[in-house]
Protein backbone atom coordinates (compact mmCIF):
# COMPACT_ATOMS: atom_id res chain seq x y z
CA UNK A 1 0.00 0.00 0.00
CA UNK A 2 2.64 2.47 1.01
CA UNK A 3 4.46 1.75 -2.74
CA UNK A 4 1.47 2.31 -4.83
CA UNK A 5 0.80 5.87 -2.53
CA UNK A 6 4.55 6.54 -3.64
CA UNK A 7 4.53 5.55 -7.23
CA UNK A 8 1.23 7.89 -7.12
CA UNK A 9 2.83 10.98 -5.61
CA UNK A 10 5.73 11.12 -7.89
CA UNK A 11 3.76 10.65 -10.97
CA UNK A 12 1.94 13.57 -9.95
CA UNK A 13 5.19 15.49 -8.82
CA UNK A 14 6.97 14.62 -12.74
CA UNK A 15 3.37 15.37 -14.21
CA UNK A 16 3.31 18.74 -12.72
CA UNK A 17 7.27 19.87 -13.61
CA UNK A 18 5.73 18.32 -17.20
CA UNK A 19 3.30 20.86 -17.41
CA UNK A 20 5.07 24.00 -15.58
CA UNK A 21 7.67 23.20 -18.21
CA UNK A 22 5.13 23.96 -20.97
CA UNK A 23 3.37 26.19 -19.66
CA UNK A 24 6.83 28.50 -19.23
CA UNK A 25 7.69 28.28 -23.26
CA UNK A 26 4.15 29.48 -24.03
CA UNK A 27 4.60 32.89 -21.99
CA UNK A 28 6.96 34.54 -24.81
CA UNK A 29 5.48 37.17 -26.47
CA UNK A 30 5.42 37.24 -30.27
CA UNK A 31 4.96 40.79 -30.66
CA UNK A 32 7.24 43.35 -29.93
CA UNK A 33 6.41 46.44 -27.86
CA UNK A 34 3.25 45.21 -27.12
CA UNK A 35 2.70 47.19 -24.06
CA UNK A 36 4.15 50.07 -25.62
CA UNK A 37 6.41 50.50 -22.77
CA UNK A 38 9.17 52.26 -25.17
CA UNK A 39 7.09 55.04 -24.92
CA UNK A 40 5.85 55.04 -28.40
CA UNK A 41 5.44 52.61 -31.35
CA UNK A 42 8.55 50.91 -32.05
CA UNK A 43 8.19 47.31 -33.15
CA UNK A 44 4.56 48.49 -34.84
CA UNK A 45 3.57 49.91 -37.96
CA UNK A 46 0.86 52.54 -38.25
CA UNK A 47 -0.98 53.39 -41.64
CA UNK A 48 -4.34 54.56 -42.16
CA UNK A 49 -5.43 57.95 -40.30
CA UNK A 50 -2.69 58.95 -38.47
CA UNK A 51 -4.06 61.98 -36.53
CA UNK A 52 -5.06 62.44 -32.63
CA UNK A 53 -3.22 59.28 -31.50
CA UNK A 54 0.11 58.50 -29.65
CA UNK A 55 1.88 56.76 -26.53
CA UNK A 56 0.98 58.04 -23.72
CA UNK A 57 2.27 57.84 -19.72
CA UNK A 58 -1.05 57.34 -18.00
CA UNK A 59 -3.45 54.75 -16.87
CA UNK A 60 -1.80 52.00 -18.80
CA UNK A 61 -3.27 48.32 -18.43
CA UNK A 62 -0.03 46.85 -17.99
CA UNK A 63 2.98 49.22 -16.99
CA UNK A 64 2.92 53.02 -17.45
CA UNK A 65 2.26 53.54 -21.02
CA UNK A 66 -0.97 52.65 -23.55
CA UNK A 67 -2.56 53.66 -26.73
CA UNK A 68 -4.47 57.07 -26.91
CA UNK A 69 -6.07 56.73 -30.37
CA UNK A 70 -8.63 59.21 -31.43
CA UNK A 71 -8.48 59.39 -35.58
CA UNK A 72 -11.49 61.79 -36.87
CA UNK A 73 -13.16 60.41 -40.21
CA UNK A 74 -11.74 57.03 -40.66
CA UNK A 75 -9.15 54.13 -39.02
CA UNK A 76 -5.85 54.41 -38.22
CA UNK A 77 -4.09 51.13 -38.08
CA UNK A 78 -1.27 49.43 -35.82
CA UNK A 79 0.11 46.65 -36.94
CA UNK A 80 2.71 43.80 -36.97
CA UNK A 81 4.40 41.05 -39.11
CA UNK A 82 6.50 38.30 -37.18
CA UNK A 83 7.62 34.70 -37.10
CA UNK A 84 6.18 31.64 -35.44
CA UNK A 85 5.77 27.62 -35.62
CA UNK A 86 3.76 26.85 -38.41
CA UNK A 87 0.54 25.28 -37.43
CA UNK A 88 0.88 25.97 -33.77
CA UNK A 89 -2.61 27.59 -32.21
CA UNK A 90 -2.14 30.97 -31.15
CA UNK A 91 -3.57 32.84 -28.15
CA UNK A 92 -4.21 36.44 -29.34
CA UNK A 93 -5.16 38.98 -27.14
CA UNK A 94 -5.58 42.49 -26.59
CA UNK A 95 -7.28 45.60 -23.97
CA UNK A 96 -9.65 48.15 -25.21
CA UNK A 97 -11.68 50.76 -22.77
CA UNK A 98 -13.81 53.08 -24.50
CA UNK A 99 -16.84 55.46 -23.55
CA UNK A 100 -19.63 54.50 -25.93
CA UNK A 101 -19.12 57.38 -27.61
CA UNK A 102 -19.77 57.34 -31.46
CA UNK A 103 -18.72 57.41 -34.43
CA UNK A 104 -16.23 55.03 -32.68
CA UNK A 105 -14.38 51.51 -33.44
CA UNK A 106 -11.80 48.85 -32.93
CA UNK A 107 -11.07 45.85 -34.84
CA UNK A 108 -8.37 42.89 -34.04
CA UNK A 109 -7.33 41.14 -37.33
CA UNK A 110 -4.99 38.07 -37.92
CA UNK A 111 -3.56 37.65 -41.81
CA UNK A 112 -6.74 40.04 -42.78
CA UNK A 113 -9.30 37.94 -40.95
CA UNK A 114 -11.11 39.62 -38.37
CA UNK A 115 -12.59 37.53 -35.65
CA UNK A 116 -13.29 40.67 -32.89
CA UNK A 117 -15.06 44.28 -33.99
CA UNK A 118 -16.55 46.53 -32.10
CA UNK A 119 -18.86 49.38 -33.33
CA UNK A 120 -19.23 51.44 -31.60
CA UNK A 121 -16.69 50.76 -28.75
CA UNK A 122 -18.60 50.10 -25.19
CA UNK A 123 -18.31 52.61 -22.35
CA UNK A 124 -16.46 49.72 -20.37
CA UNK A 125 -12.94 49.96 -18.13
CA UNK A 126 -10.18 47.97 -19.97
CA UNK A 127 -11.43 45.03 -20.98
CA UNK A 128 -9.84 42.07 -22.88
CA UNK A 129 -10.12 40.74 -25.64
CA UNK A 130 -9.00 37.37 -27.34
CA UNK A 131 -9.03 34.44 -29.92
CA UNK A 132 -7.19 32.21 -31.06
CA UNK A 133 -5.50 31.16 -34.93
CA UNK A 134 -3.30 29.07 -36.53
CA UNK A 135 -0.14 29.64 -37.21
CA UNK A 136 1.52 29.68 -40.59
CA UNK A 137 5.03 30.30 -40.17
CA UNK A 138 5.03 34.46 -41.03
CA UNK A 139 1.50 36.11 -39.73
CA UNK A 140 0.39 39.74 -39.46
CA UNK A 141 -1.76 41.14 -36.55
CA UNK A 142 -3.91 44.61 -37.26
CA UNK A 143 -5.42 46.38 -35.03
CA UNK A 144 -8.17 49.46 -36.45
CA UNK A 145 -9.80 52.50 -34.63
CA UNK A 146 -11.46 55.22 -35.05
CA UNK A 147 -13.01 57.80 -32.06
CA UNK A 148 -14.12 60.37 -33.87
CA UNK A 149 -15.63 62.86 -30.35
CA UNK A 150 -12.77 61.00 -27.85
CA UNK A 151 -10.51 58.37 -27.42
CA UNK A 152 -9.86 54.62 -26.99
CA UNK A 153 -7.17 53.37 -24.50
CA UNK A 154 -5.54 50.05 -25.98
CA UNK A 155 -2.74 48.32 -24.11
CA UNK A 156 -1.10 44.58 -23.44
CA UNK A 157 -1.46 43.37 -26.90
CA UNK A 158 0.34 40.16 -26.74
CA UNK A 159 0.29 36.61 -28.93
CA UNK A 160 0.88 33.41 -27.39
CA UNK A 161 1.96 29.97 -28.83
CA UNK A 162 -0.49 27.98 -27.17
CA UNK A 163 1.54 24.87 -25.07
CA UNK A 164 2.02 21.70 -26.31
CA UNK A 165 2.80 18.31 -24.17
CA UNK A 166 6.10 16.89 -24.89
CA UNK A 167 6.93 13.05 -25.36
CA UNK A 168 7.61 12.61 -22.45
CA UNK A 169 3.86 13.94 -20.90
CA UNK A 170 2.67 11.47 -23.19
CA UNK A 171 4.73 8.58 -21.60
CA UNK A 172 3.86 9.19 -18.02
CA UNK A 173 0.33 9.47 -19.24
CA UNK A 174 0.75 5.82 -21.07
CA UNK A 175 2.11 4.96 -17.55
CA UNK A 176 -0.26 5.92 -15.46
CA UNK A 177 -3.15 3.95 -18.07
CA UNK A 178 -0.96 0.59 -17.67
CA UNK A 179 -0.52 0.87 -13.25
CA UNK A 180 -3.92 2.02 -13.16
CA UNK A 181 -5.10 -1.31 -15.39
CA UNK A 182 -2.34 -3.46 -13.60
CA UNK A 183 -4.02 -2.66 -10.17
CA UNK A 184 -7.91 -3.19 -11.49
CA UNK A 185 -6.56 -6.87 -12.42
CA UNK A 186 -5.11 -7.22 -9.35
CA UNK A 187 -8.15 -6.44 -7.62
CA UNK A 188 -10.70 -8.49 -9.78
CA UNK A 189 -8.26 -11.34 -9.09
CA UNK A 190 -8.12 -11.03 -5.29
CA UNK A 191 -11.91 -10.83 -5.41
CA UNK A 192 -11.71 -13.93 -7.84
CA UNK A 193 -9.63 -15.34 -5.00
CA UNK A 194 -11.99 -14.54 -1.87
């Protein structure tokens, strides 16, 4: 008895360093500067309407700076190209507070699909966004907006390669099946036995 409560325990000790071991390579961030903690846009591209938006210091998300974007008329446009594992899911994600005023927007596109729009943006804190996507080995993320009376705060835009169990997870999974199955024979024999 005092085996099979071992041989339990440190499956579930290797199990867990398993998964914190995954977990830790999915916590890179794709994107660059996607906090905009440089202090302005570095790392992003901006197109579109270019007018009444900027990095500001202020009540940022995540550290001290964010996204002021106010473009009058039509969307201006953030956005990045970078490199990941082909046909790896993605966790995309993004914060957006607004006022509900309008004409206002904000759009979240992956490789000109776009899975997340809002018109007009909410009158809501920061709240987050996300989806997920498959990646193809080169991908671009957009962001649009528009505020035409105010502003939008986005911050803590940030793209995840979702984790994958290694090999080895696998194993100790196979494992686990085979001393589970080993001890149900065990006990239908003893009760065989009795």
């Amino acid at each position: 008895m005092k085996m099979r409560k071992t041989v339990v325990l440190s499956c579930f000790v290797l199990g867990s360093a398993l998964a914190g071991n995954s977990a830790a390579r999915a916590s890179t961030n794709l994107l660059t500067n996607g906090s905009f903690e440089t202090g302005n846009l570095s790392g992003w591209d901006f197109s579109g309407n270019t007018g009444a938006t900027g990095v500001i210091n202020g009540a940022a998300q995540d550290g001290s700076f964010l996204l002021w974007a106010g473009p009058v008329g039509s969307d201006g446009i953030i956005s990045q190209t970078f490199s990941d594992t082909p046909g790896q899911t993605l966790i995309i994600s993004g914060w957006v507070a607004g006022n509900g005023s309008s004409p206002s927007d904000v759009s979240f596109s992956f490789n000109g699909d776009t899975p997340i729009t809002m018109n007009p943006v909410p009158d809501q804190p920061y709240t987050q966004y996300t989806f997920t996507a498959t990646a193809t080995g080169t991908d671009t993320f957009a962001v649009s907006f528009r505020n035409d009376p105010y502003y939008i705060s986005l911050d803590n835009f940030s793209i995840l390669e979702a984790p994958t169990p290694e090999p080895s997870t696998y194993i100790l999974m196979g494992i686990g099946v085979l001393g589970m199955a080993g001890m149900a024979y065990k006990k239908r024999n003893l009760i065989a036995v009795s």
